[in-house]
C-alpha atoms as a PDB file:
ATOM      1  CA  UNK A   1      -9.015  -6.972  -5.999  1.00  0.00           C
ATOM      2  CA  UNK A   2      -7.167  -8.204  -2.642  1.00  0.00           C
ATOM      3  CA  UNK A   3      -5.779 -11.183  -4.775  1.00  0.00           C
ATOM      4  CA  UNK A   4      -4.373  -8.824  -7.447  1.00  0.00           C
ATOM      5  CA  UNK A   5      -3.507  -6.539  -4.709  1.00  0.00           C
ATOM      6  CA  UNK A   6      -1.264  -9.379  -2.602  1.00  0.00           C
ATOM      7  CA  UNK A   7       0.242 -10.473  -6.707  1.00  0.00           C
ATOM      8  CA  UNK A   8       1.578  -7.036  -7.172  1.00  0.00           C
ATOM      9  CA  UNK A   9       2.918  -6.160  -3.638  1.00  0.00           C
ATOM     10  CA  UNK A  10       6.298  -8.098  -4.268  1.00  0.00           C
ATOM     11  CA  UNK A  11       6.491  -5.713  -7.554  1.00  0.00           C
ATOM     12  CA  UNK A  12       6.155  -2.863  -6.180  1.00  0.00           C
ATOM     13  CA  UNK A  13       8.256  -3.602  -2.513  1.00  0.00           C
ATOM     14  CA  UNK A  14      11.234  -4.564  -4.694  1.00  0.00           C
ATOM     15  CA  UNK A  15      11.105  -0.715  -5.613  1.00  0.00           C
ATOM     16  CA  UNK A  16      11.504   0.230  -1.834  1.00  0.00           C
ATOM     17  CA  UNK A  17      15.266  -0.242  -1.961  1.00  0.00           C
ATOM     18  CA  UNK A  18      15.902   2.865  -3.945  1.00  0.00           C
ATOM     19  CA  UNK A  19      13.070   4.560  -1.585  1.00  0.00           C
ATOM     20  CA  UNK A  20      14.624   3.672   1.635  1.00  0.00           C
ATOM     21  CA  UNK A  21      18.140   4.217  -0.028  1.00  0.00           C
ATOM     22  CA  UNK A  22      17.376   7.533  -1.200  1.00  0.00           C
ATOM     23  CA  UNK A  23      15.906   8.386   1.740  1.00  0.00           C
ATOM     24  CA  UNK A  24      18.709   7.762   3.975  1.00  0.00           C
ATOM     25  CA  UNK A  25      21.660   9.133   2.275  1.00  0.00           C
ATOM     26  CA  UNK A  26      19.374  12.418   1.663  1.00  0.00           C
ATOM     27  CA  UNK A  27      19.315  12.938   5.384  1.00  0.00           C
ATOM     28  CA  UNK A  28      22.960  11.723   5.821  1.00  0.00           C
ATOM     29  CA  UNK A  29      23.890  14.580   3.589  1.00  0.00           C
ATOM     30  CA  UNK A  30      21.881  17.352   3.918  1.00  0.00           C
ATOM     31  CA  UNK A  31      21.051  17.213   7.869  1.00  0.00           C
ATOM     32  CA  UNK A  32      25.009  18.071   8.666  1.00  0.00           C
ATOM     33  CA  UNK A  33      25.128  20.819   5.741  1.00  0.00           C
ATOM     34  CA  UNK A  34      21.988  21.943   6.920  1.00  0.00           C
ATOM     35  CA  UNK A  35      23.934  22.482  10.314  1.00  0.00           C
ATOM     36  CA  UNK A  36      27.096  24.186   9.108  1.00  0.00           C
ATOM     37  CA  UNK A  37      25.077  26.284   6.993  1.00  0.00           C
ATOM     38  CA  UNK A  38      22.703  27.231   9.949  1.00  0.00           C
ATOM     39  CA  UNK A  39      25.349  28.409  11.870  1.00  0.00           C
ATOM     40  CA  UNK A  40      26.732  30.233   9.214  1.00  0.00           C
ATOM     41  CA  UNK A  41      23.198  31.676   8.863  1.00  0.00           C
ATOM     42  CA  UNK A  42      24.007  32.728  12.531  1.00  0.00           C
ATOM     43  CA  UNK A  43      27.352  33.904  12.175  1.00  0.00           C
ATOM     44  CA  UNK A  44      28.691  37.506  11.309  1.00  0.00           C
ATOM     45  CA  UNK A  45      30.740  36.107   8.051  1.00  0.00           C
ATOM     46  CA  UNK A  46      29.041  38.932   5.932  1.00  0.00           C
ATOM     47  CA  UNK A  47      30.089  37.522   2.318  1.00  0.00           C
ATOM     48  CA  UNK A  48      29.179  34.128   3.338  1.00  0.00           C
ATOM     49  CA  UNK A  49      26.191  34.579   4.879  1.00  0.00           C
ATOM     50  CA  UNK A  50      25.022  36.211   2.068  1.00  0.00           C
ATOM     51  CA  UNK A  51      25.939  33.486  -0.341  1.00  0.00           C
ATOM     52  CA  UNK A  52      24.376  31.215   2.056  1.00  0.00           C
ATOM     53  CA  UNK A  53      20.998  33.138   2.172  1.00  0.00           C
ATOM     54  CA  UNK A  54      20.891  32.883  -1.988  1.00  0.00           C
ATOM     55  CA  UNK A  55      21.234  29.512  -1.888  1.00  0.00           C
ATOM     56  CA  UNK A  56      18.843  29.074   1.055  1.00  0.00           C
ATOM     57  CA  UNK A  57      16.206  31.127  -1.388  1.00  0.00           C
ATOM     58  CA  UNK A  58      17.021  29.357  -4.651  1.00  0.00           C
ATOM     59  CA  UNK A  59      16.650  25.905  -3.025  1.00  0.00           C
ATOM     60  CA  UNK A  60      13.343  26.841  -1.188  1.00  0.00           C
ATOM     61  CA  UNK A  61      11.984  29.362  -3.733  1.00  0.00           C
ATOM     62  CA  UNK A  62      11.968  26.702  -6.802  1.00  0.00           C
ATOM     63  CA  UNK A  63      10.394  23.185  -6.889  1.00  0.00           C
ATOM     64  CA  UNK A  64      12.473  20.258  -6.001  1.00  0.00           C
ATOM     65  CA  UNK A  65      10.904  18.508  -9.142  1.00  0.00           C
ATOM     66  CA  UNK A  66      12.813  21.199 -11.328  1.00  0.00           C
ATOM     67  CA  UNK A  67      15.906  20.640  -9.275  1.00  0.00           C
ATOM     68  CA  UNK A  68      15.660  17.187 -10.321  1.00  0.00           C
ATOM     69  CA  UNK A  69      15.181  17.589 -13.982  1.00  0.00           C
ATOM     70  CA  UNK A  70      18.049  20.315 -13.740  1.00  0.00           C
ATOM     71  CA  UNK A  71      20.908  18.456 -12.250  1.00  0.00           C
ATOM     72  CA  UNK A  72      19.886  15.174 -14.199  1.00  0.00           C
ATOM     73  CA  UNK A  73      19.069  16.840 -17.894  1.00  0.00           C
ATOM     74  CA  UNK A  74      20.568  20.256 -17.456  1.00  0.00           C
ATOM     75  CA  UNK A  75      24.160  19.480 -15.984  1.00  0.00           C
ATOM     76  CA  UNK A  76      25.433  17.639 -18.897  1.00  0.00           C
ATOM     77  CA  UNK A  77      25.015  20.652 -20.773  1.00  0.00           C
ATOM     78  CA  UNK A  78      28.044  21.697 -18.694  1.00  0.00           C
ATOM     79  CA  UNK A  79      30.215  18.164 -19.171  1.00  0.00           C
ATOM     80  CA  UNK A  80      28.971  17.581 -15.501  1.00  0.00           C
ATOM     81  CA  UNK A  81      26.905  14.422 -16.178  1.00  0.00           C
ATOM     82  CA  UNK A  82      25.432  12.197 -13.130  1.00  0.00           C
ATOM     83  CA  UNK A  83      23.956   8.536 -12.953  1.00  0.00           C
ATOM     84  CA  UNK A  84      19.907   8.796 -12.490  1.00  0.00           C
ATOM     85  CA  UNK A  85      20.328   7.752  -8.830  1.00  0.00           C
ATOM     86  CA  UNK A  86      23.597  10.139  -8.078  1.00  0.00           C
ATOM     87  CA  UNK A  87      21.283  13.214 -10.111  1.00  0.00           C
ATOM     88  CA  UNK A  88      18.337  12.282  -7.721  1.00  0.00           C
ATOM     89  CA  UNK A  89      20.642  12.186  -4.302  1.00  0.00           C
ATOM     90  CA  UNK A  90      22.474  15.698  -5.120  1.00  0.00           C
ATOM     91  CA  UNK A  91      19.254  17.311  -5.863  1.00  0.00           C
ATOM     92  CA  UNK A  92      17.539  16.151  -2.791  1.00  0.00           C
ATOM     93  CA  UNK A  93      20.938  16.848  -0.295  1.00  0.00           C
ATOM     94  CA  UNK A  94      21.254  20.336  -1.749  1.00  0.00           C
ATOM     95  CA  UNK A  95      17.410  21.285  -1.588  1.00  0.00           C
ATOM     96  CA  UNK A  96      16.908  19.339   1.890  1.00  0.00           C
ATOM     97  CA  UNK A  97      19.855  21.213   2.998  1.00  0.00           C
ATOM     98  CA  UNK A  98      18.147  24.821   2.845  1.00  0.00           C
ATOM     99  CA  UNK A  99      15.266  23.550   4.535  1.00  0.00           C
ATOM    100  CA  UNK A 100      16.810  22.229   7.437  1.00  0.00           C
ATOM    101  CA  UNK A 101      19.587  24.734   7.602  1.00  0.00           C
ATOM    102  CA  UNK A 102      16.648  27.432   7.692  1.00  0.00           C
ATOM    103  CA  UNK A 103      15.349  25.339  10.950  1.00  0.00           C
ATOM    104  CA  UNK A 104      18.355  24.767  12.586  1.00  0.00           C
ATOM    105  CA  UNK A 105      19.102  29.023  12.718  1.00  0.00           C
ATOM    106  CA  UNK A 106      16.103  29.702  14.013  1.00  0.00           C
ATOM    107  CA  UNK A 107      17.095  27.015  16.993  1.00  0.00           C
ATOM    108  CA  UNK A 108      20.546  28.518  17.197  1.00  0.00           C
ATOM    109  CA  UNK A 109      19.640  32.051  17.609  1.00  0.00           C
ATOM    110  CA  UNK A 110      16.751  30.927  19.872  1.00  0.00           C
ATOM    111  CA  UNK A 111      19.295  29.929  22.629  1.00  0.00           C
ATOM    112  CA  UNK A 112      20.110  32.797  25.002  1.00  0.00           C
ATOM    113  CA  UNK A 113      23.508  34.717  25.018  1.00  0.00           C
ATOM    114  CA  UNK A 114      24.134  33.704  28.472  1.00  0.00           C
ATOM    115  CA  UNK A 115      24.484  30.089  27.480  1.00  0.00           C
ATOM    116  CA  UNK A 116      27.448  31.455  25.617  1.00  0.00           C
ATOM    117  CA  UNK A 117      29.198  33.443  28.283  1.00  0.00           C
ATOM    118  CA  UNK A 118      28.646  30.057  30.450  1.00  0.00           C
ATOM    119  CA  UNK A 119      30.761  28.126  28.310  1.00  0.00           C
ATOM    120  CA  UNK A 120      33.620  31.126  28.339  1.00  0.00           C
ATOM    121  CA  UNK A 121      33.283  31.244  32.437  1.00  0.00           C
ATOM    122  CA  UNK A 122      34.044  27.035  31.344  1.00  0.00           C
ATOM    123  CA  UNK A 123      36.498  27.890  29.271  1.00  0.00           C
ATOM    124  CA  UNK A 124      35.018  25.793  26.518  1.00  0.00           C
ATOM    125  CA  UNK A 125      36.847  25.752  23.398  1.00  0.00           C
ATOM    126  CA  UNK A 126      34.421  27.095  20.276  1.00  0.00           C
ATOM    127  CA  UNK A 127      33.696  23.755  19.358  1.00  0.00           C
ATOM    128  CA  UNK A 128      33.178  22.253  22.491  1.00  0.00           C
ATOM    129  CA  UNK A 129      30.687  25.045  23.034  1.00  0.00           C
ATOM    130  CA  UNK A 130      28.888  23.911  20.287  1.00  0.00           C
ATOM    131  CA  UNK A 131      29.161  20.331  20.170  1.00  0.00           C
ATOM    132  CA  UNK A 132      28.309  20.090  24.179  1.00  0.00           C
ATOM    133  CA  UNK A 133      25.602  23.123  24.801  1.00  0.00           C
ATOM    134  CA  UNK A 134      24.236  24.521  21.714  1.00  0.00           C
ATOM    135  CA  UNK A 135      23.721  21.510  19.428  1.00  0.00           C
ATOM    136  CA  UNK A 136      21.926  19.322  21.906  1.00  0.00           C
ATOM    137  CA  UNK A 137      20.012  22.285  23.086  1.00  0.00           C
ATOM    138  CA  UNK A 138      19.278  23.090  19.098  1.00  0.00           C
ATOM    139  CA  UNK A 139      18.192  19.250  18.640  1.00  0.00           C
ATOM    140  CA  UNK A 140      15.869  19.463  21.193  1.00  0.00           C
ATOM    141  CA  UNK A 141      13.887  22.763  20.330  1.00  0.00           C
ATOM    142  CA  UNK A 142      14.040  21.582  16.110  1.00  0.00           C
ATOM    143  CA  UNK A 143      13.442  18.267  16.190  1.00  0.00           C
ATOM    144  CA  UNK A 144       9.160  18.440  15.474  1.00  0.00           C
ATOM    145  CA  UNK A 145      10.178  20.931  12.675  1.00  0.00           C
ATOM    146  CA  UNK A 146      13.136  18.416  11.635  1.00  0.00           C
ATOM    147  CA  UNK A 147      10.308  15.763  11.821  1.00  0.00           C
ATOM    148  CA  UNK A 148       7.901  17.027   9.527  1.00  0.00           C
ATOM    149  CA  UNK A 149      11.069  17.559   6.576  1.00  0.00           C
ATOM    150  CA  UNK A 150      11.763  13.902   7.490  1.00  0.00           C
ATOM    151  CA  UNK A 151       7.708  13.002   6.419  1.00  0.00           C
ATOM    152  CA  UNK A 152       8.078  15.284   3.677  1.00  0.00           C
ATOM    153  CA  UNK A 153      11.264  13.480   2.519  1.00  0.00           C
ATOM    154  CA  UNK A 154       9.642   9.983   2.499  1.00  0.00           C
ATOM    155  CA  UNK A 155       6.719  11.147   0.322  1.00  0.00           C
ATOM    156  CA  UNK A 156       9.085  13.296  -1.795  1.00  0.00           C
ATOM    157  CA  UNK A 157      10.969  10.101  -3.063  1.00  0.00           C
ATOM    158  CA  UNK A 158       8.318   9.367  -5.171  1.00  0.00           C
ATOM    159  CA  UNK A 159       9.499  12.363  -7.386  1.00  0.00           C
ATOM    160  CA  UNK A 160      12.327  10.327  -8.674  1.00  0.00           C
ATOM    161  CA  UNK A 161      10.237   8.337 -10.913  1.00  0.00           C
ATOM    162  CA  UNK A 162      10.898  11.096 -13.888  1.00  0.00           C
ATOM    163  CA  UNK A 163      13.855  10.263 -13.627  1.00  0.00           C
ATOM    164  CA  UNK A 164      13.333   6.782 -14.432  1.00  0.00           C
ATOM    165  CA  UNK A 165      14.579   5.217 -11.859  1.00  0.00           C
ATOM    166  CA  UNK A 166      12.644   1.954 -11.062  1.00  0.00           C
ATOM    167  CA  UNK A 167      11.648   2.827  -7.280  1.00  0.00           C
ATOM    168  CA  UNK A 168       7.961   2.003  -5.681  1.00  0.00           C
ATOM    169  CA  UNK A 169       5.791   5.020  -7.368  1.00  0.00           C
ATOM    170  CA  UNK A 170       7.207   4.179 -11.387  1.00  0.00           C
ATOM    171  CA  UNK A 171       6.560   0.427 -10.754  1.00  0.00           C
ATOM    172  CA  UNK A 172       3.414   1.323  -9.780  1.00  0.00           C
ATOM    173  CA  UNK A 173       3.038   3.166 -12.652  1.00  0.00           C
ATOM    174  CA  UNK A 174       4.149   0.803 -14.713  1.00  0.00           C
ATOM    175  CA  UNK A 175       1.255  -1.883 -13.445  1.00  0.00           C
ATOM    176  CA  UNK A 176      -1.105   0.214 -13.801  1.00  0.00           C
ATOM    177  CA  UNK A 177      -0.509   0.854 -16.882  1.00  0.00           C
ATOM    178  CA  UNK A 178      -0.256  -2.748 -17.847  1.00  0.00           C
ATOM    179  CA  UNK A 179      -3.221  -4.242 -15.851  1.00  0.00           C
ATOM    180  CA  UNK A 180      -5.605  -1.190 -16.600  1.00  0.00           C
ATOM    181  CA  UNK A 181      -6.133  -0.795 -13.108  1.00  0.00           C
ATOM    182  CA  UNK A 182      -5.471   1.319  -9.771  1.00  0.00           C
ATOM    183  CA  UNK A 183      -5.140  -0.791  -7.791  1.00  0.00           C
ATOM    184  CA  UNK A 184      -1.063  -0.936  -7.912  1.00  0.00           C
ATOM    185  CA  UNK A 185      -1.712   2.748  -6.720  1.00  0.00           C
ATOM    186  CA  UNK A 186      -3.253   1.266  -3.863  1.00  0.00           C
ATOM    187  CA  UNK A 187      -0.190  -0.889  -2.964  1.00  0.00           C
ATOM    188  CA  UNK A 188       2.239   2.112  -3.788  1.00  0.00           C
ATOM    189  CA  UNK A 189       0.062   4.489  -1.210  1.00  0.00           C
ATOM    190  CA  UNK A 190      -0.052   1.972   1.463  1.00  0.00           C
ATOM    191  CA  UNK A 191       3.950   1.417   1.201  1.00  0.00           C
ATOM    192  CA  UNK A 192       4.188   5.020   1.745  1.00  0.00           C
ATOM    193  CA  UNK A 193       1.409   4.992   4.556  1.00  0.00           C
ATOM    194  CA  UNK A 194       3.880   1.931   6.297  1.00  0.00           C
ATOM    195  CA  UNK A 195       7.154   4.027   5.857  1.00  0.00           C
ATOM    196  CA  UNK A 196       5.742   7.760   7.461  1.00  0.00           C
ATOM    197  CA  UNK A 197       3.896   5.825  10.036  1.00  0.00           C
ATOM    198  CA  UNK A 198       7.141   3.959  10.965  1.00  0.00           C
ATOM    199  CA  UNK A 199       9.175   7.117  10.753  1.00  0.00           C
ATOM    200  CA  UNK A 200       6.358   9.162  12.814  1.00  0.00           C
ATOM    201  CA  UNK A 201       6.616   7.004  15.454  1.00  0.00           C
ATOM    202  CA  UNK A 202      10.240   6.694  15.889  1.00  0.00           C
ATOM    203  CA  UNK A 203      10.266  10.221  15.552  1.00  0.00           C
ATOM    204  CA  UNK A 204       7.784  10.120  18.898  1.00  0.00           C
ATOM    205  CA  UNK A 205      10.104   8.203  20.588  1.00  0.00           C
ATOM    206  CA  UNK A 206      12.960  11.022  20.200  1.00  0.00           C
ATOM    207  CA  UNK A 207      11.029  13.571  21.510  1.00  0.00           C
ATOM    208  CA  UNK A 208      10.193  11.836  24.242  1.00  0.00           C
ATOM    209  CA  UNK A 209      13.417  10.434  25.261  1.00  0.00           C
ATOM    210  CA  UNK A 210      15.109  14.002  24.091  1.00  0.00           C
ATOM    211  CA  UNK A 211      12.427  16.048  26.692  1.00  0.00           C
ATOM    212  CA  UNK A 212      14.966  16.870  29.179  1.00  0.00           C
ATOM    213  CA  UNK A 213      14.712  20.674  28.803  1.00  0.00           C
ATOM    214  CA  UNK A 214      11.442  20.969  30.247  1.00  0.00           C
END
């Protein structure tokens, strides 16, 4: 079994590309629309709050597998038709998105009023406000909440595989399949063991070096 196990490894790490790929344009997207959609969460903007919260419900309220299936086989319906890896990245910006803008307001409208009224005695512009006292604050109080979506992310990846693109979980299908064995499942779970435990631990790190509040 190790033998097989070391033979297939190759096979199925030549799948991590898309993984890691996926993985990092997802939170390149959706972490800063998560944030301007947080803070117009936050906000008073009536209409588009409103439209904000729909979204926030339809993303969260409806399985990210769907979304997949939706943007990749339903779309085209419309003429709007997307590459398998361009279907898989929208639907995992827009649906990572509502999570994280859902954890970002509650760190925004955890911060007191009077760090506000500070930055007007400052005479902070609106941005400045936010970019040099309430983001870094809201970084600090979401990040274990930011941390878990980014675990959640990794091991979502492997949802891509109905859409056939050829990343670590379909390969592993795929030798399975062909060798009448689970052992490629074995090699799939322990490249997704390797990735979270990397991620978990950098993760670590930023609290720790980010723990200047206490």
């Amino acid at each position: 079994m190790i033998d097989y196990l070391v033979s297939v490894m190759p096979q199925l790490l030549s799948g991590a590309g898309i993984t890691i790929k996926l993985f990092g344009l997802t939170l390149i997207g959706s972490i800063p629309l998560g944030i301007i959609l947080a803070f117009i969460l936050a906000s008073r903007l009536r209409i588009l709050k409103a439209i904000v919260q729909v979204y926030v419900w339809l993303m969260r309220g409806t399985p990210l597998l769907l979304q997949l299936i939706f943007v990749f086989y339903g779309l085209p319906i419309l003429n709007i038709v997307f590459d398998r890896f361009e279907a898989a990245l929208i639907a995992f910006i827009i649906n990572y998105a509502a999570y994280f803008a859902e954890i970002f307001r509650g760190g925004i409208q955890s911060i007191p009023a009077g760090q506000y009224e500070a930055a007007k005695v400052l005479r902070l512009a609106p941005l400045q406000t936010i970019r040099k006292i309430i983001i870094p604050q809201v970084v600090k109080i979401t990040l274990p909440s930011v941390g878990n979506e980014v675990i959640n992310l990794v091991k979502d990846t492997s949802l891509v595989y109905i859409l056939g693109l050829s990343d670590v979980m379909r390969i592993g299908k795929i030798a399975m399949e062909r060798d009448s064995t689970l052992v490629p499942l074995l090699g799939v779970a322990l490249i997704y063991l390797m990735m979270t435990g990397i991620f978990t631990l950098i993760l670590k790190q930023l609290e720790t070096k980010l723990d200047y509040y206490r």
